[in-house]
Protein backbone atom coordinates (compact mmCIF):
# COMPACT_ATOMS: atom_id res chain seq x y z
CA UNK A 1 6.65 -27.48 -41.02
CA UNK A 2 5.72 -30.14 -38.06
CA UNK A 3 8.38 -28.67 -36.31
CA UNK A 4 7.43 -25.04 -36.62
CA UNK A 5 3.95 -26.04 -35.98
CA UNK A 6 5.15 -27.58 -32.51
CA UNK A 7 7.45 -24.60 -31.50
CA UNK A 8 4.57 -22.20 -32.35
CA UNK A 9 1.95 -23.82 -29.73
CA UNK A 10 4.73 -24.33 -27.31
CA UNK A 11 5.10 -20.27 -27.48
CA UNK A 12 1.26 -19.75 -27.13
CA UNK A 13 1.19 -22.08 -24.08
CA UNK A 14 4.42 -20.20 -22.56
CA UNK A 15 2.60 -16.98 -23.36
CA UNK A 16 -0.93 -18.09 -21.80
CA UNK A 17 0.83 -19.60 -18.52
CA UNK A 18 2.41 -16.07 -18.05
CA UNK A 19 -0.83 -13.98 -18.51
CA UNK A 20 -2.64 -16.06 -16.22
CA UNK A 21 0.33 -15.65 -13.69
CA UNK A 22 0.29 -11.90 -14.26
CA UNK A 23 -3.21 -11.75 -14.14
CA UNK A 24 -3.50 -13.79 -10.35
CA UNK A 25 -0.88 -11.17 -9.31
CA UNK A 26 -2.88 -8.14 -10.39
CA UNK A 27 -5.67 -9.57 -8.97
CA UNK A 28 -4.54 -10.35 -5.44
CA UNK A 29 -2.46 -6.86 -5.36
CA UNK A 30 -5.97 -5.15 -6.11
CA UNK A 31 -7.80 -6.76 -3.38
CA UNK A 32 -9.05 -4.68 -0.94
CA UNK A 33 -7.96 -6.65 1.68
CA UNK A 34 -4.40 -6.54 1.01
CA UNK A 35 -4.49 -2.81 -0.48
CA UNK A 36 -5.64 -2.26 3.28
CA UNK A 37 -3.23 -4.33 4.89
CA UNK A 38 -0.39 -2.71 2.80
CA UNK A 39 -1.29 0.67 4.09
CA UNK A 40 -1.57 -0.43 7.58
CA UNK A 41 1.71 -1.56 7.35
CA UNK A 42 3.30 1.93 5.91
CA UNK A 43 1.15 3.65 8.62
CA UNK A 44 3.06 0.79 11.64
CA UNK A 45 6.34 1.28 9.55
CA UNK A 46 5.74 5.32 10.14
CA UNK A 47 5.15 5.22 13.68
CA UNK A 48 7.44 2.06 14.84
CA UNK A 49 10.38 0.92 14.03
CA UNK A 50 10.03 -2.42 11.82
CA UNK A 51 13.61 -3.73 13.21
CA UNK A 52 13.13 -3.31 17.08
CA UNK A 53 9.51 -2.77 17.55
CA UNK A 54 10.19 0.77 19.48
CA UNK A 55 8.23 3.45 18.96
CA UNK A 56 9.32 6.57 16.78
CA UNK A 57 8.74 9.53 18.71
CA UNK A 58 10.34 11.87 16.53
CA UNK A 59 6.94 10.61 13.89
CA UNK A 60 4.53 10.69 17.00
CA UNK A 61 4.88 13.98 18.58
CA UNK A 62 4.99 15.65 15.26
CA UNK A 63 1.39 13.71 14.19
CA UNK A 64 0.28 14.53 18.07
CA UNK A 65 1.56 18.48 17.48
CA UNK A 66 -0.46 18.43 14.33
CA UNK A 67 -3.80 17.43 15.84
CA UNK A 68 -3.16 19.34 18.75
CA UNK A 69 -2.46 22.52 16.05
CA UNK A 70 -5.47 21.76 14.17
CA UNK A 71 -7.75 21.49 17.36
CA UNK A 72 -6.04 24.70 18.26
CA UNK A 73 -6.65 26.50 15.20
CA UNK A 74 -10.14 25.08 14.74
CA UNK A 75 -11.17 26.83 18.28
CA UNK A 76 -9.50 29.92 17.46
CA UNK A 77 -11.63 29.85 13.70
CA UNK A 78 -14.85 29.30 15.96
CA UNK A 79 -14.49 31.68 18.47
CA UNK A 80 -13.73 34.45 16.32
CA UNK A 81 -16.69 33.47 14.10
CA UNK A 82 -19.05 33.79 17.26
């Protein structure tokens, strides 16, 4: 019974150690801090390349031919609104 006893609060103490380890994790991948830093690292990833630090081009003239579209399309909308 001693022994049972003993194995039982060794399994709650296991069990607490790894909810409080889960529950540091959650709470430091919910951060805003690192939530931000994690997508300014996909955004860098997207536009250079993480090996060689050179930039994409393919990525940054078709993000540059999409603003230049939009502004494009945007002065088209207003002028024909006039």
């Amino acid at each position: 019974m001693n022994r049972e006893l003993s194995s039982l609060e060794r399994e709650i103490e296991e069990t607490r150690e790894r909810l409080g380890a889960t529950i540091d994790q959650l709470l430091y991948r919910s951060s805003p801090k690192t939530i931000v830093g994690r997508e300014v690292a996909q955004v860098k990833a997207h536009f250079v390349e993480p090996e060689t630090g050179a930039p994409r081009t393919d990525n940054i003239l078709k993000a540059a031919g999409g603003v230049v579209g939009a502004v494009v399309l945007f002065m088209v909308i207003r002028r024909l609104a006039s």
